[in-house]
Protein backbone atom coordinates (compact mmCIF):
# COMPACT_ATOMS: atom_id res chain seq x y z
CA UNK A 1 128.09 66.15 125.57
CA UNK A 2 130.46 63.30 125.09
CA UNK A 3 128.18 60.97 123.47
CA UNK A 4 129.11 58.50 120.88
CA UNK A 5 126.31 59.01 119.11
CA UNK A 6 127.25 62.45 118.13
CA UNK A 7 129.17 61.53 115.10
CA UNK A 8 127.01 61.11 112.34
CA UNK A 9 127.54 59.12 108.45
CA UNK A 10 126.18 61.16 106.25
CA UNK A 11 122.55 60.06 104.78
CA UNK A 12 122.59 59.50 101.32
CA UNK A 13 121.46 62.40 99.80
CA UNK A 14 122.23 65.26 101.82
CA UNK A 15 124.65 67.60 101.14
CA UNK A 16 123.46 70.72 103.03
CA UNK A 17 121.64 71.62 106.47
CA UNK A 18 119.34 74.27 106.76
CA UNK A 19 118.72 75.48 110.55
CA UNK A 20 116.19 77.52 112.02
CA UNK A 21 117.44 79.67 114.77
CA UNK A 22 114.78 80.95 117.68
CA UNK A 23 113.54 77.45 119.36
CA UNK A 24 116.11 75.62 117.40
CA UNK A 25 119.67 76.75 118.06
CA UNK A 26 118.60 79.16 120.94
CA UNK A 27 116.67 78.28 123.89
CA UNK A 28 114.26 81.61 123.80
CA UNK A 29 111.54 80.75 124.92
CA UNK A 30 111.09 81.62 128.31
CA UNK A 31 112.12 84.71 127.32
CA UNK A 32 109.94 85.31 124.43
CA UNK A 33 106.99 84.37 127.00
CA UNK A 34 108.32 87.23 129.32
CA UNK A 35 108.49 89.86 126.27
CA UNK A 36 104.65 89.18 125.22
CA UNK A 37 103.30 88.91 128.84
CA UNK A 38 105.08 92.49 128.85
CA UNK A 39 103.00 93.12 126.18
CA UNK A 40 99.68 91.50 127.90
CA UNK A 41 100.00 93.09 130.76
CA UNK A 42 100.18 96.80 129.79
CA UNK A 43 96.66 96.30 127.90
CA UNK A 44 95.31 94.33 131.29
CA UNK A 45 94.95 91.04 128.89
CA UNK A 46 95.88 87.42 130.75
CA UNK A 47 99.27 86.48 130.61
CA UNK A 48 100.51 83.17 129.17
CA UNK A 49 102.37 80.61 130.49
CA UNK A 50 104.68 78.84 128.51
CA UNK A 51 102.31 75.26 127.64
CA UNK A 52 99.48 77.74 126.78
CA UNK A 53 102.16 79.91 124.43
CA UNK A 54 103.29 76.47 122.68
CA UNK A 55 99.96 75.55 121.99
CA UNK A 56 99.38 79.02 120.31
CA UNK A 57 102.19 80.79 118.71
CA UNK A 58 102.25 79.87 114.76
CA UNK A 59 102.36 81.71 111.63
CA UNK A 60 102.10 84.46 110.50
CA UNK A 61 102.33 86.07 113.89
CA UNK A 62 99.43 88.44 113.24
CA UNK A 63 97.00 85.13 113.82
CA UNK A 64 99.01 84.52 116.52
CA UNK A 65 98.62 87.99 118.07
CA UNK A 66 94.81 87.69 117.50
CA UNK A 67 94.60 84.57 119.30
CA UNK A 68 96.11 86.15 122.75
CA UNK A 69 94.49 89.31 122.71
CA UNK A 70 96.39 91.59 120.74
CA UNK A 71 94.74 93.47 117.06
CA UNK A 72 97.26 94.16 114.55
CA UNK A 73 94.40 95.70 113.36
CA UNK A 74 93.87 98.09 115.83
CA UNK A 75 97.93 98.57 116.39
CA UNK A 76 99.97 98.26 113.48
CA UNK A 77 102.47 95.26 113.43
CA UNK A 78 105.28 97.38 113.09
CA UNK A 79 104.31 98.64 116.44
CA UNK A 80 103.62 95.81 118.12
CA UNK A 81 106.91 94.03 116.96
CA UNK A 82 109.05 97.25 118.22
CA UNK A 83 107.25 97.09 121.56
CA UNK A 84 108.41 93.12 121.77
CA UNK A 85 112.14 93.41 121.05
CA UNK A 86 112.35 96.68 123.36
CA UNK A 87 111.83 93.64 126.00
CA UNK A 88 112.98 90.78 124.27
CA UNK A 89 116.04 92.40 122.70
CA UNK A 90 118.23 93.29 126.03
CA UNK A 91 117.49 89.53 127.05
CA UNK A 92 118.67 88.31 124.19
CA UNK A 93 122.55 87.59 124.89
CA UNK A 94 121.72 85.82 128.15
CA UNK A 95 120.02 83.00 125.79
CA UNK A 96 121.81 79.59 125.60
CA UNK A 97 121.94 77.46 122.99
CA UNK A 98 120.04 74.27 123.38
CA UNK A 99 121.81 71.44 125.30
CA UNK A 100 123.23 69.27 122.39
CA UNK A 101 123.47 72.08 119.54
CA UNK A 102 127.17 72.58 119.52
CA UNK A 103 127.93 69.27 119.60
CA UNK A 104 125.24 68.36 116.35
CA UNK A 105 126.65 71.58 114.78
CA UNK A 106 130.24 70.70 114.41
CA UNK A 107 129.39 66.07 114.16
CA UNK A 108 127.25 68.05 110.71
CA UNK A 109 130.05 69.66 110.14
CA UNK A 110 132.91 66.97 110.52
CA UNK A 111 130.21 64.90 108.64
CA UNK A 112 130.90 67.19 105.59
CA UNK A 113 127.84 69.07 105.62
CA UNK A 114 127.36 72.34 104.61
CA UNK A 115 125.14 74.69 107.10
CA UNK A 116 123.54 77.70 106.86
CA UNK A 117 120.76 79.47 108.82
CA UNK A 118 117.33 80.10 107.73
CA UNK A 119 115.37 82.51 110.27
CA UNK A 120 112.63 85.02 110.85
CA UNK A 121 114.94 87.21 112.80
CA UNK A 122 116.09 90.33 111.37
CA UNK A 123 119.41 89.40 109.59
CA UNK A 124 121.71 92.12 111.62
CA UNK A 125 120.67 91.18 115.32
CA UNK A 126 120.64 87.44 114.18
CA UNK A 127 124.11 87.74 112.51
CA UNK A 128 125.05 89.30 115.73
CA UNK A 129 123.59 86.88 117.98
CA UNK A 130 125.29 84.16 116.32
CA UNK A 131 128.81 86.13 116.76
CA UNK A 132 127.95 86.26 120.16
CA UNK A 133 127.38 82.23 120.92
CA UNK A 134 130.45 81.86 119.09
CA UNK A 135 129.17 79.63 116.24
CA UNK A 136 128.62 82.05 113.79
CA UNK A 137 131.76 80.36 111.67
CA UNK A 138 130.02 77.09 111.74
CA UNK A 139 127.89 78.81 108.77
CA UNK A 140 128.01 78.99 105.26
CA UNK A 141 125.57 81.90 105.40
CA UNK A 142 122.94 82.98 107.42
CA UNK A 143 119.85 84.51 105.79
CA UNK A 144 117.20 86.51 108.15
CA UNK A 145 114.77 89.15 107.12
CA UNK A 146 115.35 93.03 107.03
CA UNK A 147 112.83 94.14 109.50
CA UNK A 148 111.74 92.75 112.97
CA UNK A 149 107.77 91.75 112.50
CA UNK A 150 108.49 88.20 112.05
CA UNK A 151 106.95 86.88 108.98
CA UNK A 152 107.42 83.95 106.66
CA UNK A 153 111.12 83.30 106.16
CA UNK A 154 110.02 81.61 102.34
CA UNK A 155 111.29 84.02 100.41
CA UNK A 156 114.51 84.34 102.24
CA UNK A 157 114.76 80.56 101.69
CA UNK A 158 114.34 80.29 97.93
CA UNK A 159 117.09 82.76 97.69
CA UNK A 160 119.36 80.68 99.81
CA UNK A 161 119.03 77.75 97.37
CA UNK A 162 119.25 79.67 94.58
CA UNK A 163 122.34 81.65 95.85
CA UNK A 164 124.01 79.01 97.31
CA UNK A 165 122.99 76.47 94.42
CA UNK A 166 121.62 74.30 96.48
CA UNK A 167 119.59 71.41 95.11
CA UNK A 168 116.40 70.97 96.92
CA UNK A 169 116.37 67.12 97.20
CA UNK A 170 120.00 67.38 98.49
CA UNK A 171 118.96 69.56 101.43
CA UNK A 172 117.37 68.68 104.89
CA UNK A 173 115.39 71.80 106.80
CA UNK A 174 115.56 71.19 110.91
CA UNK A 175 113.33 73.65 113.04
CA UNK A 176 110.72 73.05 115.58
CA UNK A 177 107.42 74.67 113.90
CA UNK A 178 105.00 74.00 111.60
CA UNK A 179 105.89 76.72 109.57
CA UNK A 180 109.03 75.13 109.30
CA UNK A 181 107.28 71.80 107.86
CA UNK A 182 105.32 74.82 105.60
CA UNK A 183 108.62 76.31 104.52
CA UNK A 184 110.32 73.16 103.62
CA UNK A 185 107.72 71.50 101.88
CA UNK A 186 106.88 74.93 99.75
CA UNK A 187 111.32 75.22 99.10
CA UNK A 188 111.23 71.30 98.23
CA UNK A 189 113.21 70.12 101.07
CA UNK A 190 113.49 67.21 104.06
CA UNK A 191 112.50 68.62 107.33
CA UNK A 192 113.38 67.46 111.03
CA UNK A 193 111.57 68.98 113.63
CA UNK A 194 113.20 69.07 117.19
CA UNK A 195 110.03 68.80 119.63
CA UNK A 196 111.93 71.32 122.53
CA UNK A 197 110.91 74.67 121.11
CA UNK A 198 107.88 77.19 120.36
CA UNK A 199 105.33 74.56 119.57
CA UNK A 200 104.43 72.09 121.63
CA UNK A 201 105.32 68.19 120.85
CA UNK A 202 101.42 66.96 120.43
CA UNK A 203 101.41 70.08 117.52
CA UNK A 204 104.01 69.17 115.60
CA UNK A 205 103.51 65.76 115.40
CA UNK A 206 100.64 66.12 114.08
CA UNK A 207 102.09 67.43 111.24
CA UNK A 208 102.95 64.09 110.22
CA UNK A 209 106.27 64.63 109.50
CA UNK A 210 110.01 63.60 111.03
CA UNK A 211 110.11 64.88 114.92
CA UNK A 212 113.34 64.29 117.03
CA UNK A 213 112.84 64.75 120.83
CA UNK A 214 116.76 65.66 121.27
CA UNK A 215 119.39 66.80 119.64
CA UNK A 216 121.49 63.43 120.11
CA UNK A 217 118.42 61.81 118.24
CA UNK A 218 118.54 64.70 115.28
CA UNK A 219 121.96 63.52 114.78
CA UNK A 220 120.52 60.57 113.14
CA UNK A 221 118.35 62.40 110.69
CA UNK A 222 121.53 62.87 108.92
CA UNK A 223 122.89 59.68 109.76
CA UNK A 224 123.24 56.35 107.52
């Protein structure tokens, strides 16, 4: 991007970055919209457009599901989740990063930052993915789940500080939910939510917590 902002001091305190991955690092969401409507459609339920997904996708997805249509009661998650990556999986590689991640990725990491990523993706297709955009050596580690359903990534993140002796107060979380702001807060951490990805800008700042409306401004959530 070129932008002399994009070279950050490092803020007292932080030592490591902890990214989320879908509506963070990748720009999925127009394709995550496709993959439900899929879904939608083949039960004759509305589709959604991408404002009305913001405003409803949140966790744990099987609230989430209830709220467009869907019954994980009626059709077992694992089901459900298997019918949305048959779609959402092939479209996957054709996903970009967000403008401004590559350039925040390596100003954290010529900052002296270590990063690692924190996601609700299953950890083989994530690892992959992350191959695949070519950043994948930016990372420390990368900790996703073992199956595809999607739910809270908490766990997976206390084992990341534990594992990676990480010191909670020396650790800032950036994603763009308010799960994110959940996980976080539950692990002990500083959050920065980027306001471009599956929740919409009037949700998450009504968390009350740090939002950055570009990745040139999350450069200084890091910075002196």
């Amino acid at each position: 991007m070129g932008d002399s902002r994009a070279t950050p001091t490092r803020r007292r305190g932080i030592e490591a970055v902890i990214w989320d991955f879908n509506g963070t690092i990748l720009d999925d969401l127009d394709l995550v919209v496709r993959s439900v409507n899929v879904q939608l459609a083949r039960r004759e339920l509305p589709p959604l457009t991408v404002d009305r997904y913001r405003d409803v996708f949140g966790f744990p997805v099987e609230e989430y599901y209830r709220r467009i249509g869907l019954d994980p009661d009626e059709e077992p998650m694992s089901d459900l989740s298997a019918e949305f990556f048959a779609t959402y999986a092939p479209g996957l590689a054709a996903c970009p990063l967000h403008d401004g991640v590559h350039d925040a990725l390596t100003a954290f990491r010529d900052a002296g930052l270590r990063q690692f990523v924190l996601s609700a993706m299953e950890e083989e297709l994530l690892k992959a993915t992350l191959v695949h955009l070519g950043i994948s050596d930016l990372f420390e580690a990368i900790y996703g789940l073992s199956h595809h359903e999607g739910d809270s990534k908490l766990a997976r993140g206390r084992e990341l500080l534990v594992e990676r002796s990480i010191r909670p107060d020396t650790a800032l979380l950036i994603g763009d939910t308010d799960h994110d702001a959940e996980v976080a807060r539950d692990l002990g951490v500083s959050v920065a939510l980027v306001s471009r990805g599956h929740q919409s800008e009037e949700r998450i700042r009504a968390i009350g917590c740090e939002v950055r409306d570009s990745f040139f401004d999350l450069l200084s959530a890091v910075g002196s």
